[in-house]
N, C-alpha and C. Protein backbone atom coordinates (compact mmCIF):
# COMPACT_ATOMS: atom_id res chain seq x y z
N UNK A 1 0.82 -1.19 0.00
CA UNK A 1 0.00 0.00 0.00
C UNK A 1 0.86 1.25 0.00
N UNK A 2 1.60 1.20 0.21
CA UNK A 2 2.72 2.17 0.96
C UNK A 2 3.56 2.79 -0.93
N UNK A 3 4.01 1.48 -1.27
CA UNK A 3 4.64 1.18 -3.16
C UNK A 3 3.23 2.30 -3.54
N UNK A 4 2.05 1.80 -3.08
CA UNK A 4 1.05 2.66 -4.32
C UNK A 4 1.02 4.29 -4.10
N UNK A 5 1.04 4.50 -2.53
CA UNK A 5 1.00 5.64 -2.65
C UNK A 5 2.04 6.65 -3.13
N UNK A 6 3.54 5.43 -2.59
CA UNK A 6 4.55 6.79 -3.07
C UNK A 6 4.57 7.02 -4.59
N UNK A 7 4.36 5.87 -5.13
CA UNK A 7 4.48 5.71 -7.05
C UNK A 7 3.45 6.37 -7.59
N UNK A 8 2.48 6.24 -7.01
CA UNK A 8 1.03 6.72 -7.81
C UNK A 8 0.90 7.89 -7.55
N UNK A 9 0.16 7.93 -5.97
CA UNK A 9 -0.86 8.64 -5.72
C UNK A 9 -0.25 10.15 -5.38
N UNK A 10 1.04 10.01 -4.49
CA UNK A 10 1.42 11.18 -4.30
C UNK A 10 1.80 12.06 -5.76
N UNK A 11 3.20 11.24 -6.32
CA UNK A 11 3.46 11.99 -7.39
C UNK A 11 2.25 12.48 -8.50
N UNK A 12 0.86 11.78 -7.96
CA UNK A 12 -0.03 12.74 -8.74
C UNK A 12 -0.91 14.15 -8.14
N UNK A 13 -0.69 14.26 -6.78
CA UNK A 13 -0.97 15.44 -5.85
C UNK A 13 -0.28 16.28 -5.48
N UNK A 14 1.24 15.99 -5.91
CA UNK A 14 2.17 16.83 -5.24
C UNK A 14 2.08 18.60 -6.23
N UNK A 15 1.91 18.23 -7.22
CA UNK A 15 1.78 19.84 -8.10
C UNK A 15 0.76 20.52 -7.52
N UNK A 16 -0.59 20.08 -6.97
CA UNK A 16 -1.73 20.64 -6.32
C UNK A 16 -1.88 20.86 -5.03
N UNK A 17 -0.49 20.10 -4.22
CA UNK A 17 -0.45 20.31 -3.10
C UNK A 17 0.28 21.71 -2.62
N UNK A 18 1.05 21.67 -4.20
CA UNK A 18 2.79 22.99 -3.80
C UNK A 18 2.21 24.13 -4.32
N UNK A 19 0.80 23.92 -5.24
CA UNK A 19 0.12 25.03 -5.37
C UNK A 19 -0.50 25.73 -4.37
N UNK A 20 -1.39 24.59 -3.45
CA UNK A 20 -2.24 25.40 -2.47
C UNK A 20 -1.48 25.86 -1.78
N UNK A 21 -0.34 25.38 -1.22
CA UNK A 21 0.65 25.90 -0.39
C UNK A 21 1.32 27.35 -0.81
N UNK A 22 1.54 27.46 -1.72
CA UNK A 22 2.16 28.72 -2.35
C UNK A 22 0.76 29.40 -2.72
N UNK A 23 -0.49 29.28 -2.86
CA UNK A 23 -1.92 30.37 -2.49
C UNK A 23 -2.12 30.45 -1.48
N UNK A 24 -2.02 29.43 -0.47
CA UNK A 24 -1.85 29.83 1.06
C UNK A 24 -1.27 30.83 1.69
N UNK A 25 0.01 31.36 1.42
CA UNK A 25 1.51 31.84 1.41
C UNK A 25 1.59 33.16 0.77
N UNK A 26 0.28 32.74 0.00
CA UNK A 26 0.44 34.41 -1.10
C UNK A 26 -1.01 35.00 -0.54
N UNK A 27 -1.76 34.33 0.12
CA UNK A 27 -3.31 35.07 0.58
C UNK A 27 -2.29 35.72 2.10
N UNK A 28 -1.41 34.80 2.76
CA UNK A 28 -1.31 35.49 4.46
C UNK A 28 -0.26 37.07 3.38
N UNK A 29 0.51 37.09 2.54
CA UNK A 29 0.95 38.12 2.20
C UNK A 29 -0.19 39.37 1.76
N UNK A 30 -1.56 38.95 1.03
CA UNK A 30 -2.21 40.13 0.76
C UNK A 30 -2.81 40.53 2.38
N UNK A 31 -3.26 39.87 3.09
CA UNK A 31 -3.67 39.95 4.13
C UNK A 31 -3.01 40.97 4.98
N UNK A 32 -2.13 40.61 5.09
CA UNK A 32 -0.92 41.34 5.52
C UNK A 32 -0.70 42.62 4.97
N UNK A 33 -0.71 42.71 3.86
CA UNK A 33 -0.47 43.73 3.49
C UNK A 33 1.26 44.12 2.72
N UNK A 34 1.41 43.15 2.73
CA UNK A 34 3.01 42.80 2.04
C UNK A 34 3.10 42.96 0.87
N UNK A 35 1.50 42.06 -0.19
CA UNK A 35 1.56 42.18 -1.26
C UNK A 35 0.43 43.35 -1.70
N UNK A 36 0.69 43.51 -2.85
CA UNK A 36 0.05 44.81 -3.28
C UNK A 36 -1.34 44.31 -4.43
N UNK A 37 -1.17 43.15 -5.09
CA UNK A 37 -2.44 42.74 -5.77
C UNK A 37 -2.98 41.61 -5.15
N UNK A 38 -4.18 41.66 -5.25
CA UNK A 38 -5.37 40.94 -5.05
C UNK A 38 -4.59 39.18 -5.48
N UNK A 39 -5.04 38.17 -5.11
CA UNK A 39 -4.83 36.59 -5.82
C UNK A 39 -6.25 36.56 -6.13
N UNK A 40 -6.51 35.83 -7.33
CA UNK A 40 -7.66 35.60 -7.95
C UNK A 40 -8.19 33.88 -7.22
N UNK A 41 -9.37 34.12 -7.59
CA UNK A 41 -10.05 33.21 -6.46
C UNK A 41 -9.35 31.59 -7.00
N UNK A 42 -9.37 30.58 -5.60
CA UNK A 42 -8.97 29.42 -6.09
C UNK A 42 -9.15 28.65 -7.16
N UNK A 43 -10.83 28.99 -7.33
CA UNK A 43 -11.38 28.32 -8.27
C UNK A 43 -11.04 28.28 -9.69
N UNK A 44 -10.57 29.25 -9.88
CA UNK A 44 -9.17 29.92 -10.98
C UNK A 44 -7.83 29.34 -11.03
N UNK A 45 -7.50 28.18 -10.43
CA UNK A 45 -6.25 27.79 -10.13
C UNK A 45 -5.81 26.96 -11.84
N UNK A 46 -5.05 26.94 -12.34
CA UNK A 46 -4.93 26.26 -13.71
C UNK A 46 -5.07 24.52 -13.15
N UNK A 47 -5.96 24.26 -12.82
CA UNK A 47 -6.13 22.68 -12.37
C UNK A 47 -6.08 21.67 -13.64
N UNK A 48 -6.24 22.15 -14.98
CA UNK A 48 -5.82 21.28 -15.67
C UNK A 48 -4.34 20.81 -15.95
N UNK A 49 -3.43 21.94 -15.66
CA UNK A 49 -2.19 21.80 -15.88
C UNK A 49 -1.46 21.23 -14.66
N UNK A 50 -2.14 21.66 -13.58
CA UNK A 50 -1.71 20.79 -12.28
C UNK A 50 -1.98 19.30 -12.39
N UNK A 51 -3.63 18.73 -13.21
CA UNK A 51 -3.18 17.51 -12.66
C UNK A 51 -2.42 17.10 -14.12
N UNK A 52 -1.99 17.56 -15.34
CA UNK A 52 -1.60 17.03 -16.10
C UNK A 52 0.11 16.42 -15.96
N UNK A 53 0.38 17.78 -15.07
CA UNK A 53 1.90 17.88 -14.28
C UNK A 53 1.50 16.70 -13.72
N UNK A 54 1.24 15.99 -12.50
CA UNK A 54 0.93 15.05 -11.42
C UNK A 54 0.64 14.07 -12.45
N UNK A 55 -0.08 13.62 -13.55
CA UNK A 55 0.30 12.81 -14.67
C UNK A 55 1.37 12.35 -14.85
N UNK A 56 1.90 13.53 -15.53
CA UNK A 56 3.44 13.22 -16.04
C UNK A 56 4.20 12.71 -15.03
N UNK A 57 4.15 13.32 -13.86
CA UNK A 57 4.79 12.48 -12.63
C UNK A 57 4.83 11.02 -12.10
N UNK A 58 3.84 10.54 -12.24
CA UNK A 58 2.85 9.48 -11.66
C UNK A 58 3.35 8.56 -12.66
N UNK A 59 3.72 9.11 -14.12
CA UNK A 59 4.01 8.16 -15.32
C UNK A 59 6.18 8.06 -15.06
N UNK A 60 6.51 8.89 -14.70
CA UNK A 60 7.86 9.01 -14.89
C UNK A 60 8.07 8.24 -13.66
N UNK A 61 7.50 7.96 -12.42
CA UNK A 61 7.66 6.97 -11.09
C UNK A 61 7.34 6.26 -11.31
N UNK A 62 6.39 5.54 -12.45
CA UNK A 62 6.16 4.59 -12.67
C UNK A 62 7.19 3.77 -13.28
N UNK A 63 7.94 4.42 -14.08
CA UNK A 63 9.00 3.77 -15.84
C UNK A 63 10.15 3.87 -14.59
N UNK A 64 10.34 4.61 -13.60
CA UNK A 64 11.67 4.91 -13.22
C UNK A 64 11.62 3.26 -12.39
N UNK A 65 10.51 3.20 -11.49
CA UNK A 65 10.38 2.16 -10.85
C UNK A 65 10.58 0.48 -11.43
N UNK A 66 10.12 0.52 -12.74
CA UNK A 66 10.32 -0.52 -13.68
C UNK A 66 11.73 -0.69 -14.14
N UNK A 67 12.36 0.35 -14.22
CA UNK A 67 14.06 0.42 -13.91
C UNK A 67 14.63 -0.15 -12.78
N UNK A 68 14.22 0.28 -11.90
CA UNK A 68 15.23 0.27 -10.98
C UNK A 68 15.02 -1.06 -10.23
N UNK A 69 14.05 -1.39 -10.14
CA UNK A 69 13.31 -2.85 -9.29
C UNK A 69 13.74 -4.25 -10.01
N UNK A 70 13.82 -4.31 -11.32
CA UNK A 70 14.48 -5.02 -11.30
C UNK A 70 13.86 -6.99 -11.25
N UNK A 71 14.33 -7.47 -11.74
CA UNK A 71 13.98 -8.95 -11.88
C UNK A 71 14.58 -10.10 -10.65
N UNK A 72 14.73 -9.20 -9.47
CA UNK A 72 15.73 -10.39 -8.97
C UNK A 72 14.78 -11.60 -8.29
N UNK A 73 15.26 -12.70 -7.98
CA UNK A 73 14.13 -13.70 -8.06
C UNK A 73 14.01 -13.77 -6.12
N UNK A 74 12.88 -14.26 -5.75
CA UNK A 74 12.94 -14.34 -4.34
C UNK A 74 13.54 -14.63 -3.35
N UNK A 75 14.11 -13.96 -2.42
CA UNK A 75 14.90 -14.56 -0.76
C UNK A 75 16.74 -14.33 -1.55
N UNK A 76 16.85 -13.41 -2.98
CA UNK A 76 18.14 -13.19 -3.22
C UNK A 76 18.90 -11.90 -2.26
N UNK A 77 20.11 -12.45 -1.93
CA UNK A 77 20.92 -11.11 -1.63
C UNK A 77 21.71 -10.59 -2.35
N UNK A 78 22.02 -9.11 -1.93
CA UNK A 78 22.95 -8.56 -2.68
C UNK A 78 24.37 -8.92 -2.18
N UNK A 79 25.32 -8.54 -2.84
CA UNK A 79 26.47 -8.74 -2.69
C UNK A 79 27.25 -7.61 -3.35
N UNK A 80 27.51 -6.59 -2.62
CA UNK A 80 28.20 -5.79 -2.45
C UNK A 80 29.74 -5.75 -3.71
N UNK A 81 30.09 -4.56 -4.05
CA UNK A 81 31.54 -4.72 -5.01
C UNK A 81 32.42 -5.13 -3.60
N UNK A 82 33.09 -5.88 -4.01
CA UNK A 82 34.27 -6.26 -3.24
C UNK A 82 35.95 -6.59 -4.12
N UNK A 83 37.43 -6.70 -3.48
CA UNK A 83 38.01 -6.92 -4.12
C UNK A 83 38.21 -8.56 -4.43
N UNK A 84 38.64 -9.38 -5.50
CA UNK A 84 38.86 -10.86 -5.68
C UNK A 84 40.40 -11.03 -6.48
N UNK A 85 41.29 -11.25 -5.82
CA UNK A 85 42.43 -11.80 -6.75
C UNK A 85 43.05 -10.42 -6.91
N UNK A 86 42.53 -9.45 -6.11
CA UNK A 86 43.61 -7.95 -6.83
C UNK A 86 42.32 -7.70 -8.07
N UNK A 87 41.30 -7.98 -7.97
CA UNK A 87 40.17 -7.49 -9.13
C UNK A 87 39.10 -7.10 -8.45
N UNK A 88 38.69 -6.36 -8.89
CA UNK A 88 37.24 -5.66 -8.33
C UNK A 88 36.13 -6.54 -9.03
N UNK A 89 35.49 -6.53 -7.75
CA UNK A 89 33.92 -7.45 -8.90
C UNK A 89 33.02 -6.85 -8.48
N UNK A 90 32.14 -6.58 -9.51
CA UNK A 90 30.94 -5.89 -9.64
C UNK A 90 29.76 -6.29 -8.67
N UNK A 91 29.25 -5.20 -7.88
CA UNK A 91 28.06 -6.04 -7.29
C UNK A 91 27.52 -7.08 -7.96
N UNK A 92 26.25 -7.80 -7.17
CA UNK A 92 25.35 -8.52 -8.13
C UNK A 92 24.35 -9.19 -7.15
N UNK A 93 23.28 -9.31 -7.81
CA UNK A 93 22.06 -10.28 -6.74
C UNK A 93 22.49 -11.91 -6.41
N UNK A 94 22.50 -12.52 -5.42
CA UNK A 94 22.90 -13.75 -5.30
C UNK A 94 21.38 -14.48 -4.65
């Protein structure tokens, strides 16, 4: 459950999350009086391009994950580069 959320679900919320956060951030500045224009209402937020971003994300954790994970077969260990004979040997799954 844990694989789905970091692969999937987050990398598809995180553009909408760093948005609200940065409208959050920019409303306590008009409030304040820091900033000088108005933020236009949320509902205005480019949400198609946010979740299309979180798409693209969700797809690039996906292919990266299919990289990196790998075929190794069950209950294998790794085995570390070490030296053999005055030769270096390449990690590898055992």
């Amino acid at each position: 459950m844990v694989r789905v959320f970091l692969v999937y679900l987050l990398p598809l919320v995180l553009p909408a999350l760093a948005y609200l956060a940065w409208y959050r951030l920019q409303r306590r500045r008009v409030e304040a009086g820091t900033r000088a224009e108005a933020l236009p209402p949320v509902e205005e937020a480019p949400w198609l391009a946010l979740a299309a971003v979180g798409v693209a994300l969700a797809l690039m954790a996906a292919v990266a994950l299919a990289f990196i994970d790998g075929n190794a077969p069950a209950g294998s260990r790794y085995e570390p580069p070490h030296l053999e004979d005055g030769k270096v040997v390449p990690g590898r799954l055992r």
